[in-house]
Protein backbone atom coordinates (compact mmCIF):
# COMPACT_ATOMS: atom_id res chain seq x y z
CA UNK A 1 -12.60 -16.47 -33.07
CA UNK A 2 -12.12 -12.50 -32.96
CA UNK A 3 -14.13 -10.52 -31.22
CA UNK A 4 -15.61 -7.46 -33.80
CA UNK A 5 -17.68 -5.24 -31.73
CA UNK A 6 -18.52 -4.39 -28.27
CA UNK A 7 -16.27 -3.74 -25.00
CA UNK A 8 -13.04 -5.13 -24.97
CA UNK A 9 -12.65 -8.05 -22.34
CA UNK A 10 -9.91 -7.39 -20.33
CA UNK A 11 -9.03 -3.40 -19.68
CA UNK A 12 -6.06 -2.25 -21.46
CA UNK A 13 -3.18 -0.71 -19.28
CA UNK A 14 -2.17 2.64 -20.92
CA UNK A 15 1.65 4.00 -20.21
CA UNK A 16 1.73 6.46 -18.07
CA UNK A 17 4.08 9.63 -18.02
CA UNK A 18 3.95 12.59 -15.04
CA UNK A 19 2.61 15.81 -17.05
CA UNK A 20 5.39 18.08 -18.39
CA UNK A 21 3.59 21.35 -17.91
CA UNK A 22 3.49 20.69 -13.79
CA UNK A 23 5.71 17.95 -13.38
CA UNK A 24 3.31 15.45 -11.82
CA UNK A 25 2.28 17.74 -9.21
CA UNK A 26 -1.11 18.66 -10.53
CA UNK A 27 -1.07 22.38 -9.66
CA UNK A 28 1.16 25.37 -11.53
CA UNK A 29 1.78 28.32 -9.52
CA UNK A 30 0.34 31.54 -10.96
CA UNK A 31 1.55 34.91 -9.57
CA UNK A 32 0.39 34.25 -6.18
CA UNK A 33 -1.64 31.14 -5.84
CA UNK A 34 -1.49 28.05 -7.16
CA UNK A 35 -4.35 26.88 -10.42
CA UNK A 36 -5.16 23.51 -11.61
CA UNK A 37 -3.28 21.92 -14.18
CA UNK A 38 -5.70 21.95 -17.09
CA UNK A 39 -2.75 20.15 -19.44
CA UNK A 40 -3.36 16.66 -17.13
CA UNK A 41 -6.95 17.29 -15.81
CA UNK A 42 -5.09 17.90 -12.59
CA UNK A 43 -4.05 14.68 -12.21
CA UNK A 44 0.02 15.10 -12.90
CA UNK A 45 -0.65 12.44 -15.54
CA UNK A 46 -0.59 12.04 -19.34
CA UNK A 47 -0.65 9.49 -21.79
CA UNK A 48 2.85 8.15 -22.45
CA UNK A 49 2.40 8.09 -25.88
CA UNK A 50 0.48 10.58 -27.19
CA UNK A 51 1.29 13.40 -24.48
CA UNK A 52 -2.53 14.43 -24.27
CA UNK A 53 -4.54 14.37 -21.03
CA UNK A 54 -7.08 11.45 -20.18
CA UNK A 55 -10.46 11.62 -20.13
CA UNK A 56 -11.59 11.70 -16.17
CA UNK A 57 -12.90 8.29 -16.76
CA UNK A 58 -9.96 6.84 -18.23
CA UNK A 59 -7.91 8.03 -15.88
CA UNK A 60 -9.38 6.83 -12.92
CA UNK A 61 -9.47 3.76 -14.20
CA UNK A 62 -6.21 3.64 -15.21
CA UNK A 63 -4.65 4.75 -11.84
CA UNK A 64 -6.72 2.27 -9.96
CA UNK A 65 -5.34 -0.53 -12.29
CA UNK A 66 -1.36 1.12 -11.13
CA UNK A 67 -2.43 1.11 -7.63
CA UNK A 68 -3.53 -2.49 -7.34
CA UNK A 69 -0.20 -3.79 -8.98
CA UNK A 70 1.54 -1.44 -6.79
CA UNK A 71 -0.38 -3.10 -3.80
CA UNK A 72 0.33 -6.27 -5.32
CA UNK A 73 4.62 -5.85 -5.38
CA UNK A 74 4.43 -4.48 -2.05
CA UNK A 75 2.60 -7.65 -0.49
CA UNK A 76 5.04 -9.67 -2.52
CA UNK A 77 7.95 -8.01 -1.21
CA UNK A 78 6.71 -7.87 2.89
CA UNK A 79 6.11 -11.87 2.32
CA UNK A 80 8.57 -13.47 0.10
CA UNK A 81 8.07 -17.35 -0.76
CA UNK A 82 10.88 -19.44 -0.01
CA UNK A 83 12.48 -20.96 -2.20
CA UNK A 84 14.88 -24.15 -2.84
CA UNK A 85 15.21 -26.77 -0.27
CA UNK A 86 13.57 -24.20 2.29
CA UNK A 87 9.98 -24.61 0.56
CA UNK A 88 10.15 -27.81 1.62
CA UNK A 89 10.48 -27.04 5.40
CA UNK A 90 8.05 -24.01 5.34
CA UNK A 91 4.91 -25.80 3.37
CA UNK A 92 2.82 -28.14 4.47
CA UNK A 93 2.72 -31.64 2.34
CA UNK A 94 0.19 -33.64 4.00
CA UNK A 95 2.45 -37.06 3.65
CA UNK A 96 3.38 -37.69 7.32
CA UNK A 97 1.24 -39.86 9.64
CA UNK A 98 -2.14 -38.09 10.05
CA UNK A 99 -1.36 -35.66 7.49
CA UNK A 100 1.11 -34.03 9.06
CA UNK A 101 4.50 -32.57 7.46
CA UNK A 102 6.70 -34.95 6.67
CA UNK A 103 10.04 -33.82 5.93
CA UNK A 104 12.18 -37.48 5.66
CA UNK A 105 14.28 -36.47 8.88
């Protein structure tokens, strides 16, 4: 059954792309100080897509949703699973006496 009106249920990640007008840095330099980017809401990002600024809502949503999976690769990568016949050595199966590793050595 598809779903017709109302919120969607799962938030949709929209492509990101740093702004062109200050090059992801949020700021442009006027003649002696430095303004807000009003192209990117300040935020050195744009949609991907359409090249137009998010609303402030949006967009903290959507960098929130980047930071997590950015979080999430970086825990992956400090603790990588083993793999092969070295799983076998590093996990737990419960078969031994007293449910203890057993290995078959």
């Amino acid at each position: 059954m598809m779903k017709r009106h109302g919120p969607a249920f799962k938030k949709e990640l929209i492509e990101l792309a740093q702004c062109p007008t200050c090059r992801g840095k949020a700021v442009t330099k006027s003649m002696f100080y430095e303004l807000a980017c009003v192209a990117c809401n300040a935020s050195g990002w744009v949609a991907a897509v359409t090249g137009e600024a998010l609303p402030l809502e949006e967009l903290v949503t959507q960098l929130g949703l980047r930071l997590q999976a950015a979080q999430r690769h970086i825990n992956e990568l400090k603790h990588p699973r083993a793999t092969g016949p070295e799983a076998l050595y590093q996990e737990g199966n419960r078969l031994g006496a007293g449910g203890i590793n057993y290995t078959g050595d």
